[in-house]
Protein backbone atom coordinates (compact mmCIF):
# COMPACT_ATOMS: atom_id res chain seq x y z
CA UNK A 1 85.05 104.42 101.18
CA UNK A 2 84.69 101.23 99.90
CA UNK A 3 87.14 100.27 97.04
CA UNK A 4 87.82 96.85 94.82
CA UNK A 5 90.76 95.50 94.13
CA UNK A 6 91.47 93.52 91.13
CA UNK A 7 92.59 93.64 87.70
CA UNK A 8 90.24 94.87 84.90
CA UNK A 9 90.56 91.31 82.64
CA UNK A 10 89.31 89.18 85.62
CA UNK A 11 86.44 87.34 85.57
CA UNK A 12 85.78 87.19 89.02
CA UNK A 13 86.77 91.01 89.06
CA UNK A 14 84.27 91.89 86.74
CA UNK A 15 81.50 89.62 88.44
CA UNK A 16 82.30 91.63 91.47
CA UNK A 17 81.87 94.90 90.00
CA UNK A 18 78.76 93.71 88.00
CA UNK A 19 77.15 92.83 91.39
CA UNK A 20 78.44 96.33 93.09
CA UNK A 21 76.92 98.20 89.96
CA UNK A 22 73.65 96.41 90.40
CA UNK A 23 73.11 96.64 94.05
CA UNK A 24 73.92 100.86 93.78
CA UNK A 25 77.37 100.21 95.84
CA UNK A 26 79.57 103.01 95.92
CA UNK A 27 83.11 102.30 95.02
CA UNK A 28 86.04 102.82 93.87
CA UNK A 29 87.92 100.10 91.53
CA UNK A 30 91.50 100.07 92.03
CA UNK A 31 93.53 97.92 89.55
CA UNK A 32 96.79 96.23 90.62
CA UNK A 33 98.42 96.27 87.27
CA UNK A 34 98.25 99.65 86.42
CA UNK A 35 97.49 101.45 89.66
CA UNK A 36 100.05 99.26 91.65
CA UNK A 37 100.37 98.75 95.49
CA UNK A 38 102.18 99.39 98.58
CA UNK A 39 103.62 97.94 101.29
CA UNK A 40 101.80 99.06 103.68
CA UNK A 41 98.24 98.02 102.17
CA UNK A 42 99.36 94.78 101.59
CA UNK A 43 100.29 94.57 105.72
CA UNK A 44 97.04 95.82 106.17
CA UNK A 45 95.38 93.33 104.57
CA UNK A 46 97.21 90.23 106.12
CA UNK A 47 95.87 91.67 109.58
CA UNK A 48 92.81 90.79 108.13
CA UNK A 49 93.26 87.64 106.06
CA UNK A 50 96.36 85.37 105.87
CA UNK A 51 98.63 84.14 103.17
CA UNK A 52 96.86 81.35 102.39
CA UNK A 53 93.75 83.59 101.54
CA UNK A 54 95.38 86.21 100.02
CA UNK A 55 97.88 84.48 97.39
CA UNK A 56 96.36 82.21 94.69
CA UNK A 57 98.56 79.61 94.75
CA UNK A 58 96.27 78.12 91.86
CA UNK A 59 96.78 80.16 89.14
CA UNK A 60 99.47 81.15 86.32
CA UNK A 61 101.64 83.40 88.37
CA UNK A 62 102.14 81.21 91.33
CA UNK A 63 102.73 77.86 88.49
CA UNK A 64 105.48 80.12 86.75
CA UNK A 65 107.63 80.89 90.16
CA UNK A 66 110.68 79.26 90.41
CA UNK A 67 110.20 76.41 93.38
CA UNK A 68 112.11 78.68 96.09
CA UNK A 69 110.40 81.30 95.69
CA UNK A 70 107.00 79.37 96.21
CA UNK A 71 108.53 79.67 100.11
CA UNK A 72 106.67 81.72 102.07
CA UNK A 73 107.72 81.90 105.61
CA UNK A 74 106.42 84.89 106.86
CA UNK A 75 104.55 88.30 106.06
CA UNK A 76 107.22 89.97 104.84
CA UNK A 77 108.41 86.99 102.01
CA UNK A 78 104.83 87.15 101.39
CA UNK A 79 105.05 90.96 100.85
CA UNK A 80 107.67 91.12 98.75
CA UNK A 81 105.80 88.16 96.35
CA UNK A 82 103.00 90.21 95.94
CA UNK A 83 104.61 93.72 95.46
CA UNK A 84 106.86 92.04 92.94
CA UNK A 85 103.41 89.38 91.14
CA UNK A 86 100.72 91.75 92.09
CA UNK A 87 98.51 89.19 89.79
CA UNK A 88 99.46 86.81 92.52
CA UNK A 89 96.51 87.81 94.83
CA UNK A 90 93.25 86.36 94.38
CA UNK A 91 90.80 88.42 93.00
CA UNK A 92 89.14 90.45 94.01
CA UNK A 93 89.38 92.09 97.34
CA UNK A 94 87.47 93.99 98.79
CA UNK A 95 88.10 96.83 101.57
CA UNK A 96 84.64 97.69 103.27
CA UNK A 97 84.24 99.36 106.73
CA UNK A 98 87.47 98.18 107.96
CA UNK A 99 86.83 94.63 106.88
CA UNK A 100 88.97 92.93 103.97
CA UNK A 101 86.80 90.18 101.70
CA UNK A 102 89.32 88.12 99.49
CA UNK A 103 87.25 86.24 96.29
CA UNK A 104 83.92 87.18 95.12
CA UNK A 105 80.42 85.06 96.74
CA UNK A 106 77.35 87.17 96.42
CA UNK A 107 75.97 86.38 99.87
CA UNK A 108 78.55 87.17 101.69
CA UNK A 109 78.36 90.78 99.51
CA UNK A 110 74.80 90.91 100.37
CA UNK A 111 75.85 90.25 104.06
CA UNK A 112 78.84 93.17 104.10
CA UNK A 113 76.72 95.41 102.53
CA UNK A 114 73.43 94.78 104.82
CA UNK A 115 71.10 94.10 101.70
């Protein structure tokens, strides 16, 4: 099962999907806001990718923290973040055969997916 997550009003998001829908990929959108997220998804994505991938420290979210909580010193802080600013995660990721793909680039889609 293949599934995207993201939030519906993202660009990227929907640039993601566009190129899924085009290319006949079966999946399965999940959206942060509404559908929320666990714990233990989140820990299984950062055996995958790290912090630094997987929080945008360049949008609104991460400009509106307060300074301390901007320190992240381990999985767990980061866990907590992202639980608490789910729109803190860059956009989209994708969960694919085991493999987690943070951001949206059409090759490496075309790559995942063999095409």
């Amino acid at each position: 099962m293949t599934i995207l997550y993201g939030i519906k009003n993202c660009d990227t998001v929907r640039k993601a999907r566009a190129w899924l829908d085009a290319h006949g990929v079966s999946y399965r959108f999940h959206d942060l806001r509404t559908d929320g997220l666990d714990a233990a998804t989140l820990n299984g994505w950062l055996q995958h990718v790290d912090t630094a991938t997987l929080i945008n420290t360049r949008g609104t979210t991460w400009r509106q923290l307060p300074e301390n909580a901007r320190q992240i010193g381990d999985n767990d802080t980061a866990v907590r973040l992202m639980l608490e600013h789910p729109t803190i995660i860059k956009r989209p990721v994708l969960v694919h055969d085991g493999k987690v793909t943070v951001g949206f680039v059409a090759t490496n889609y075309t790559n995942l997916f063999r095409l």
